[in-house]
N, C-alpha and C. Protein backbone atom coordinates (compact mmCIF):
# COMPACT_ATOMS: atom_id res chain seq x y z
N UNK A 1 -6.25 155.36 86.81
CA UNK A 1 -5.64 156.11 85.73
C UNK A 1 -6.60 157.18 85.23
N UNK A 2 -7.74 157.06 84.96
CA UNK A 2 -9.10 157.76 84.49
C UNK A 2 -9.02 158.95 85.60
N UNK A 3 -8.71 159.25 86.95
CA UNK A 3 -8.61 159.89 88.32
C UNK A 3 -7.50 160.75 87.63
N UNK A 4 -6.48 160.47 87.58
CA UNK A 4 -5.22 161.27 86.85
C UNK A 4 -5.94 162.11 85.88
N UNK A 5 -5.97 161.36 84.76
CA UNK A 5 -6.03 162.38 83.75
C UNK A 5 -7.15 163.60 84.18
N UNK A 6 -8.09 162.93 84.72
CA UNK A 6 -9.52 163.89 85.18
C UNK A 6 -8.51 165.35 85.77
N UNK A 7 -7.98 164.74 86.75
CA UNK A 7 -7.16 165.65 87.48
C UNK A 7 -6.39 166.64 87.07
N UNK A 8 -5.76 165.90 86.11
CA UNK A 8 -5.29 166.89 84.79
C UNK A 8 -5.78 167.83 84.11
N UNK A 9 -6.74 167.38 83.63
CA UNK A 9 -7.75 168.10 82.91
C UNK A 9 -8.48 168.99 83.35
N UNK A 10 -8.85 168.54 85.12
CA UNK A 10 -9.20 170.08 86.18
C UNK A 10 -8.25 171.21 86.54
N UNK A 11 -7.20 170.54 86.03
CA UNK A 11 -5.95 171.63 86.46
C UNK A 11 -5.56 172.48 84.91
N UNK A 12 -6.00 171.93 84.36
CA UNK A 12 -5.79 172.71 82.51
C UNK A 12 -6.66 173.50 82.49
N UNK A 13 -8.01 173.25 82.50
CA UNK A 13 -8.94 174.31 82.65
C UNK A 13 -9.06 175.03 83.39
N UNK A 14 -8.57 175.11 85.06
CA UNK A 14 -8.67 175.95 85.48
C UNK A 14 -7.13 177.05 85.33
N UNK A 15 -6.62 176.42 84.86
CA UNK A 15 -4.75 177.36 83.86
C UNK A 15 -6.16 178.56 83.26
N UNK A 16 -6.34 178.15 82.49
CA UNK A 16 -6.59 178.79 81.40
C UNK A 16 -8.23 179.23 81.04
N UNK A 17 -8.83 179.08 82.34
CA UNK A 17 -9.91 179.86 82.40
C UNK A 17 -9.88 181.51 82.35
N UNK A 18 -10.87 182.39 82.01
CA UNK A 18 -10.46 183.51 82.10
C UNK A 18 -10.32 184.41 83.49
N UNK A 19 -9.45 185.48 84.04
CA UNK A 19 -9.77 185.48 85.30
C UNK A 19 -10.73 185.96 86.02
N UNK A 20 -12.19 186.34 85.31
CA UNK A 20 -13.19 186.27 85.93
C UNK A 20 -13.91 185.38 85.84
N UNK A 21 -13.77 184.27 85.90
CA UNK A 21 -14.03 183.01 86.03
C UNK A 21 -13.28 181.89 86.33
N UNK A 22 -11.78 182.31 87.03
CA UNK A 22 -10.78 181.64 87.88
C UNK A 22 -11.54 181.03 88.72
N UNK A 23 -11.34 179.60 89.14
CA UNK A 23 -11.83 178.96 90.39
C UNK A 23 -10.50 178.11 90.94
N UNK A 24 -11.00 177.92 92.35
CA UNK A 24 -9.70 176.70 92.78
C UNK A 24 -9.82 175.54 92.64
N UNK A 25 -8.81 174.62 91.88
CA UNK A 25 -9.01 173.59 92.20
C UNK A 25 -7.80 172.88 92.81
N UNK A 26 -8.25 171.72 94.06
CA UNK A 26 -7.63 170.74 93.92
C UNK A 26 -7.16 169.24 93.27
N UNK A 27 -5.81 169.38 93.37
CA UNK A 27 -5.27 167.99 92.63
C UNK A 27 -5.25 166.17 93.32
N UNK A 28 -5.24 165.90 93.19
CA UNK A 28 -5.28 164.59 94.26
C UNK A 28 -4.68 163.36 93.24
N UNK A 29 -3.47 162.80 93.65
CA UNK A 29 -2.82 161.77 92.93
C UNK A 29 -3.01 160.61 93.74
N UNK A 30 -3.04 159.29 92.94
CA UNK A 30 -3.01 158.34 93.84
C UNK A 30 -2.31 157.41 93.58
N UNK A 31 -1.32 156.93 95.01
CA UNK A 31 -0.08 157.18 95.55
C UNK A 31 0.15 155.66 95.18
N UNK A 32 1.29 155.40 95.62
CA UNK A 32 1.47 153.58 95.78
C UNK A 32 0.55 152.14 96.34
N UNK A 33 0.02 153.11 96.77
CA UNK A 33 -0.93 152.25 98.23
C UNK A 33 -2.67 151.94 97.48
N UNK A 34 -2.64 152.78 96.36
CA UNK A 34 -3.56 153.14 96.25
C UNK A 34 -4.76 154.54 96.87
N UNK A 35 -4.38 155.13 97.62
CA UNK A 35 -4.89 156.00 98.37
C UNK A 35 -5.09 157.50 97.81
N UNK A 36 -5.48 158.35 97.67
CA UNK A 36 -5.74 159.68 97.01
C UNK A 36 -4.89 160.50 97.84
N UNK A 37 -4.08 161.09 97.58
CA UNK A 37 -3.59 162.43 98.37
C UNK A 37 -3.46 163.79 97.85
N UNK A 38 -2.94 164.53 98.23
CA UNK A 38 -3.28 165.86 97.94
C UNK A 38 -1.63 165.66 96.84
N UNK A 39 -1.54 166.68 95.96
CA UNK A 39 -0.74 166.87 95.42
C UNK A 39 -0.33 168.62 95.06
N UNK A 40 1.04 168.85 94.85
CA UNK A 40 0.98 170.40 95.00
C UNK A 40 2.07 170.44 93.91
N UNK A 41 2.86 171.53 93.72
CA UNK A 41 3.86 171.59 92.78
C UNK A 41 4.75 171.38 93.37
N UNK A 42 5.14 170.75 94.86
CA UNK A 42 6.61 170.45 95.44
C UNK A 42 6.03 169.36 95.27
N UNK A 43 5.26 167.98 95.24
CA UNK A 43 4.98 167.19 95.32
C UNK A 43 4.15 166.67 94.19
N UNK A 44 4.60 166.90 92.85
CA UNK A 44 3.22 166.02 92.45
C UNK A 44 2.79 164.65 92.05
N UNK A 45 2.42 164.63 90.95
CA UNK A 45 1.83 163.07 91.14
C UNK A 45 2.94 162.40 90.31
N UNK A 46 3.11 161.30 90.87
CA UNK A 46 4.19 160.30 90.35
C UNK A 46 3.76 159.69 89.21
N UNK A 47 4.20 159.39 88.37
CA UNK A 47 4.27 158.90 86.76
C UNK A 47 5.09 158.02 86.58
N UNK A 48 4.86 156.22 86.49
CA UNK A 48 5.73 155.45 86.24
C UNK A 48 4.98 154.62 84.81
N UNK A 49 5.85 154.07 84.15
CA UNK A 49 5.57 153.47 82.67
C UNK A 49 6.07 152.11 82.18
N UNK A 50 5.50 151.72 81.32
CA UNK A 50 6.96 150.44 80.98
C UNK A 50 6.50 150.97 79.86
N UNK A 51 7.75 150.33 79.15
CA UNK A 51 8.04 150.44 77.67
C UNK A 51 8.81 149.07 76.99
N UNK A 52 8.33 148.58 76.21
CA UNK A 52 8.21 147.79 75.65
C UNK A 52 8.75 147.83 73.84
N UNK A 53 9.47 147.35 73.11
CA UNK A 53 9.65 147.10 71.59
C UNK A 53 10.12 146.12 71.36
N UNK A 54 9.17 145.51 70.51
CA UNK A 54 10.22 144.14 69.37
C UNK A 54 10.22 144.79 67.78
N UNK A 55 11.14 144.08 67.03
CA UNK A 55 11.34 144.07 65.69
C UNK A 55 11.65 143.20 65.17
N UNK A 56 10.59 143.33 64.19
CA UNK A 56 10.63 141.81 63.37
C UNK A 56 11.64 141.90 62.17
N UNK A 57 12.35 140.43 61.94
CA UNK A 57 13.45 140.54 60.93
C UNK A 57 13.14 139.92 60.16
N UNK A 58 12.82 140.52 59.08
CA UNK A 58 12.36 139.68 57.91
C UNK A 58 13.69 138.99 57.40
N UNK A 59 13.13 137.55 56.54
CA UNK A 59 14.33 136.70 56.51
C UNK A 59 14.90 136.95 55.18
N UNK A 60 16.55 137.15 55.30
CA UNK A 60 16.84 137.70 53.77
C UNK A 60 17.67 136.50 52.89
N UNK A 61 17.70 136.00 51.46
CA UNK A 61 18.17 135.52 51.18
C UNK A 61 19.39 135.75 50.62
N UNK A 62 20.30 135.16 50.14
CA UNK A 62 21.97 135.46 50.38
C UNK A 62 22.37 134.91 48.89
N UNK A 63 23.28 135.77 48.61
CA UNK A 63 23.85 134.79 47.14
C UNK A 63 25.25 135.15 46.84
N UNK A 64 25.63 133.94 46.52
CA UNK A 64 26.95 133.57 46.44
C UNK A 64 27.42 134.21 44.80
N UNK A 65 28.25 135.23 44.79
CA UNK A 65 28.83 135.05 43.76
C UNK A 65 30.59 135.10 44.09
N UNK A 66 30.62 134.14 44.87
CA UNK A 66 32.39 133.70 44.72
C UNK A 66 32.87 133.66 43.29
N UNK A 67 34.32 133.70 42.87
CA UNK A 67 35.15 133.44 41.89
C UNK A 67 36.06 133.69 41.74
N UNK A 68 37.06 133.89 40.76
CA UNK A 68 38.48 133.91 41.05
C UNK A 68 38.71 135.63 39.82
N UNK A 69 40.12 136.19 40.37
CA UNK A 69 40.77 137.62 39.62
C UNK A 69 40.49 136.41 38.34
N UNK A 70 40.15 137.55 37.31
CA UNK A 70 40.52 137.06 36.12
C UNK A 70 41.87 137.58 35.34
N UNK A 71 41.72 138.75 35.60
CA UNK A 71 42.82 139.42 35.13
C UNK A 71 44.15 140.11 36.35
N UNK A 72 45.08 139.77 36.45
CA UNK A 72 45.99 140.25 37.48
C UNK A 72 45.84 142.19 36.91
N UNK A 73 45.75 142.82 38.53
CA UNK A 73 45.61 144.27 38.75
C UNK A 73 44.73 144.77 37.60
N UNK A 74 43.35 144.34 37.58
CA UNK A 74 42.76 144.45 36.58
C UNK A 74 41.29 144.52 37.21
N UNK A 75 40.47 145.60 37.79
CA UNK A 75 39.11 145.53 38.43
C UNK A 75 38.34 144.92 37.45
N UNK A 76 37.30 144.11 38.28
CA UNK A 76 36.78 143.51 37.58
C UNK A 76 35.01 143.33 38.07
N UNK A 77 33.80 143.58 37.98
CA UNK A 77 32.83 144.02 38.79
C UNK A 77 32.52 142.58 39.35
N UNK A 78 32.31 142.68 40.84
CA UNK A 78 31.01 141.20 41.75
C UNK A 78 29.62 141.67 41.16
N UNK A 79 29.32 142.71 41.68
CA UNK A 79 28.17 143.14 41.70
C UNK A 79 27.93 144.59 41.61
N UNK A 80 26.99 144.73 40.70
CA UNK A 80 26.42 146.52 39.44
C UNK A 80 25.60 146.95 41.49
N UNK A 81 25.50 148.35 41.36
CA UNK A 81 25.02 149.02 42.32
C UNK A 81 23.42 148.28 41.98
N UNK A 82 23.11 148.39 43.96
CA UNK A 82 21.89 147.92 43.87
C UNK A 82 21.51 148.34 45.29
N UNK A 83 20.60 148.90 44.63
CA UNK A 83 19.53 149.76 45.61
C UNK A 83 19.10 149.08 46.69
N UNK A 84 18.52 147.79 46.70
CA UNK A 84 17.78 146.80 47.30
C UNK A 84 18.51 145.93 48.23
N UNK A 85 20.34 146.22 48.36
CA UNK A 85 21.38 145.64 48.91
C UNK A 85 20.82 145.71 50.36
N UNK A 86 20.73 144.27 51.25
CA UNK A 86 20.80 144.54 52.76
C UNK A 86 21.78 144.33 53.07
N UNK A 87 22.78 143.55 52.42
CA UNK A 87 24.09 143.17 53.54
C UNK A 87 25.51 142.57 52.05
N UNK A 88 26.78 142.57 52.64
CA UNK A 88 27.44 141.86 51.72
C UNK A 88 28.66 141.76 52.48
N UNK A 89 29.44 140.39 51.82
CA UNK A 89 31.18 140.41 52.20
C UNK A 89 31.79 139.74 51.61
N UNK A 90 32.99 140.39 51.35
CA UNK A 90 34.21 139.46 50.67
C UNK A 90 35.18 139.70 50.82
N UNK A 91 35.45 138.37 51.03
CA UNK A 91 36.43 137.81 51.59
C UNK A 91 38.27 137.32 50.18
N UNK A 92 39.17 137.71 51.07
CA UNK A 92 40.31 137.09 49.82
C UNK A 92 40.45 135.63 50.23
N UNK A 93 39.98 134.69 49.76
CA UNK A 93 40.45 133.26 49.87
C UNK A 93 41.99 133.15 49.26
N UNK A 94 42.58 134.23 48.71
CA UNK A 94 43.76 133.41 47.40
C UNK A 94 44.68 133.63 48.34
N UNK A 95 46.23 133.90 47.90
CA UNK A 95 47.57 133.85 48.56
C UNK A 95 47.80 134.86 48.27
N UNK A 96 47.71 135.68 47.28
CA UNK A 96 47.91 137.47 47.16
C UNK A 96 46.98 138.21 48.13
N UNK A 97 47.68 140.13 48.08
CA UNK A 97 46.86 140.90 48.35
C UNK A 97 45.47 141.02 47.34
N UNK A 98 44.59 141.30 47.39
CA UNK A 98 43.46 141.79 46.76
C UNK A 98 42.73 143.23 47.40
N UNK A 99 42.23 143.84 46.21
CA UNK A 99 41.60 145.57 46.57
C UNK A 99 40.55 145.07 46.24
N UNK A 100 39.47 145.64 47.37
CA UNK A 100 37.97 145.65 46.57
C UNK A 100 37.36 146.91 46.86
N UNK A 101 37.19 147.39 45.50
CA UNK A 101 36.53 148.86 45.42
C UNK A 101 34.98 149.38 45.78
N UNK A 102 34.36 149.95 45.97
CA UNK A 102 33.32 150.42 46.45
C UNK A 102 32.51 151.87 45.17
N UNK A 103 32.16 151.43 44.27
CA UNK A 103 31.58 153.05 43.12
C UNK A 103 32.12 152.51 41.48
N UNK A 104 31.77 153.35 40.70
CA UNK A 104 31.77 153.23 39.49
C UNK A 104 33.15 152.27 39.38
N UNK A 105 33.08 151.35 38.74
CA UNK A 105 34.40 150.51 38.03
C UNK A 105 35.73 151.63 37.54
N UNK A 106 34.81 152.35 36.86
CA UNK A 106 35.56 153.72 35.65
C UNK A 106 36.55 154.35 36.74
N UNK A 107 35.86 154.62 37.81
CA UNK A 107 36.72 154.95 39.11
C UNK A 107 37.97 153.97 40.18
N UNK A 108 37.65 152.69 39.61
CA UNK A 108 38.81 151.98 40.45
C UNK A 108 39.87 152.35 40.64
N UNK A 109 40.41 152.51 41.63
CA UNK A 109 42.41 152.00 41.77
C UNK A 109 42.51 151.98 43.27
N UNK A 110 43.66 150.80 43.25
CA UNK A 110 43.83 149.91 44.26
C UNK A 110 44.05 150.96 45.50
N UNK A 111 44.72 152.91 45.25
CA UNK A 111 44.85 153.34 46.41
C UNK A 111 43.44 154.01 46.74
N UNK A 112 42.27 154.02 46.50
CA UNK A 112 40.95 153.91 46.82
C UNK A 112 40.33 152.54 47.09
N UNK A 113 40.61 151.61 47.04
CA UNK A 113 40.25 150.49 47.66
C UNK A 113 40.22 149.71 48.81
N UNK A 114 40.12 149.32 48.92
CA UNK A 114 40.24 148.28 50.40
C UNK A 114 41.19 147.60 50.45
N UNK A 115 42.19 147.41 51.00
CA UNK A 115 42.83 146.07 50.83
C UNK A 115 42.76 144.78 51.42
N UNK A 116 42.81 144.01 51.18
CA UNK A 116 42.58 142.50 51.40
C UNK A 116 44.24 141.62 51.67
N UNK A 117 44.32 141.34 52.67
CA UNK A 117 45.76 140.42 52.46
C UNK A 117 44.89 138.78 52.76
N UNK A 118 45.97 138.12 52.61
CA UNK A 118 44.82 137.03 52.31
C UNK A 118 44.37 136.19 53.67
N UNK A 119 42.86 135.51 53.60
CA UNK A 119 42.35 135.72 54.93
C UNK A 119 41.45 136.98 55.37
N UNK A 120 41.53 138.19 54.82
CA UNK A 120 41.20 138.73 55.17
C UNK A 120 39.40 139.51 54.09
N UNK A 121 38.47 140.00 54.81
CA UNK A 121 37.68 140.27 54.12
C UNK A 121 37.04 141.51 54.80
N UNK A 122 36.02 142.18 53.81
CA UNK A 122 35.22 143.37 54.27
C UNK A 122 33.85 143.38 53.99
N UNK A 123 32.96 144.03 54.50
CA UNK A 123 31.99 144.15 54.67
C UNK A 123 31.22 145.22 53.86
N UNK A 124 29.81 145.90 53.53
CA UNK A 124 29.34 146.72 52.80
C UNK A 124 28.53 147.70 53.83
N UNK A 125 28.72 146.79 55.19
CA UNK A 125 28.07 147.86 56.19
C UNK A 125 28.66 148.59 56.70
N UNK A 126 27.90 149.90 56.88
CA UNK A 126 28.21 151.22 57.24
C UNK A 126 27.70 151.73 58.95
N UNK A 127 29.11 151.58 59.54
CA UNK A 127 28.77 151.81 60.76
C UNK A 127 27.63 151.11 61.50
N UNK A 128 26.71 150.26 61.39
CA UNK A 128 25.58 150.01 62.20
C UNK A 128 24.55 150.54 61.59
N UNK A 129 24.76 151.74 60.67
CA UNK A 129 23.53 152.26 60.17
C UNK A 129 22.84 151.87 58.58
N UNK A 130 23.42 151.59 58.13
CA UNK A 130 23.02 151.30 56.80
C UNK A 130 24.16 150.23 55.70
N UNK A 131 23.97 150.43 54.56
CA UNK A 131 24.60 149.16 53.79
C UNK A 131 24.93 150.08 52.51
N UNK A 132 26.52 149.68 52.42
CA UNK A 132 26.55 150.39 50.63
C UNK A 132 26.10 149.70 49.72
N UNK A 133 25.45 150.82 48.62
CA UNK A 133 24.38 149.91 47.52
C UNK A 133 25.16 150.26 46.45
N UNK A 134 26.76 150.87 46.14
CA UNK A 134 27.32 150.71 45.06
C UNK A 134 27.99 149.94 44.31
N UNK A 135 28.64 149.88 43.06
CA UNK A 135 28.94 148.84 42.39
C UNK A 135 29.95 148.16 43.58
N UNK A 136 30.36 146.81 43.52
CA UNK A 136 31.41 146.40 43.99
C UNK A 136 32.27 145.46 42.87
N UNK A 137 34.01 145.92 43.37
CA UNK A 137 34.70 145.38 42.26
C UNK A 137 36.01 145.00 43.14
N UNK A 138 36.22 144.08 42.27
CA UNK A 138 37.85 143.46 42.93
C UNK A 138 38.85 143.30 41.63
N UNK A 139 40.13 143.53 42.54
CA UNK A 139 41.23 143.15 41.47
C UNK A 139 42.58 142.19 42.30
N UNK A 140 43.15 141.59 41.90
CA UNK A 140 44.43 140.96 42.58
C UNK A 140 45.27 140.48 41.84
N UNK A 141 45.44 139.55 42.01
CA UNK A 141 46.35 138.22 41.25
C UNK A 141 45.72 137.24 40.37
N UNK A 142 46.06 137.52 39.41
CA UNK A 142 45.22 136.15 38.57
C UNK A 142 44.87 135.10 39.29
N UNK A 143 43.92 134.08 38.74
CA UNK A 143 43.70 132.73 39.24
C UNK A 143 43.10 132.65 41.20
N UNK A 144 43.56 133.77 41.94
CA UNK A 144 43.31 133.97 43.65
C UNK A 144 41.82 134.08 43.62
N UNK A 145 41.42 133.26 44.41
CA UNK A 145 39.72 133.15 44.65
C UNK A 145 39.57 133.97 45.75
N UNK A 146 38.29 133.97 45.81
CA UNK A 146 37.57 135.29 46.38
C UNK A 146 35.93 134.33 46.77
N UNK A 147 35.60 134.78 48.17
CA UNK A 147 34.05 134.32 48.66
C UNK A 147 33.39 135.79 48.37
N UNK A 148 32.31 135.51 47.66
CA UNK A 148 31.61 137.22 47.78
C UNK A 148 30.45 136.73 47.41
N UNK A 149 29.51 137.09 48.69
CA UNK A 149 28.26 136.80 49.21
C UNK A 149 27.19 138.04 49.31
N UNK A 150 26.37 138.14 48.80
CA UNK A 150 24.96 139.63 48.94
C UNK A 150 23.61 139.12 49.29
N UNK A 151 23.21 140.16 50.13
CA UNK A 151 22.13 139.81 50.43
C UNK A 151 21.55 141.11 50.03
């Protein structure tokens, strides 16, 4: 490897020497076999690599704030925006539809929301890339429970 770069480095300096002080040099790569050969610009030296990454997942803890609509068609906040959000979902456990909104409460209504039929739940992640960190709020049917979990 030390042979390469050298080689390199004879071929940079002589780029960019001035041309009264141009000299020739040769390149010489060495090949599969181990062996030195000549190298030219139809041929030059082969360059193979590995590449390698891990990522470590730090372990996140999770919290439950399940509970039930208190008020029928009436938003009501899970959880105030939070910056620090890695993950979240909720789910409609009840027998009604349920909306769960995403931004200021002040802003709710059910045709900006999500809808939920029951069984059904959503998530706070965004495409693969990131996690929404705004308020989250639900509204439905009185008494209809709801799983809603944050990490």
């Amino acid at each position: 490897m030390l042979y390469r770069v050298l080689g390199v480095a004879f071929l940079l300096a002589a780029l960019w020497a001035p041309a009264s002080h141009a000299q020739s040099v040769n390149l010489f790569c060495l090949n599969s076999l181990n062996k030195w050969v000549p190298a030219s610009p139809s041929a030059p030296c082969p360059v193979s690599a590995t590449v390698s990454a891990s990522v470590a997942v730090a372990p996140l803890t999770s919290t439950n704030i399940s509970g039930t609509v208190a008020v029928t068609n009436t938003f009501q906040s899970i959880q105030v925006s939070t910056a620090g959000r890695n993950g979240c979902l909720v789910q409609n456990n009840g027998t009604h539809t349920m909306w769960v909104y995403f931004g200021a409460i002040g802003s709710a209504t059910e045709a900006a929301a999500y809808q939920l039929a029951a069984g059904l739940s959503v998530s706070c992640a965004v495409g693969g890339i990131g996690v929404l960190t705004d308020q989250v709020s639900i509204t439905g049917t009185a008494t209809d429970a709801f799983f809603a979990n944050f990490q």
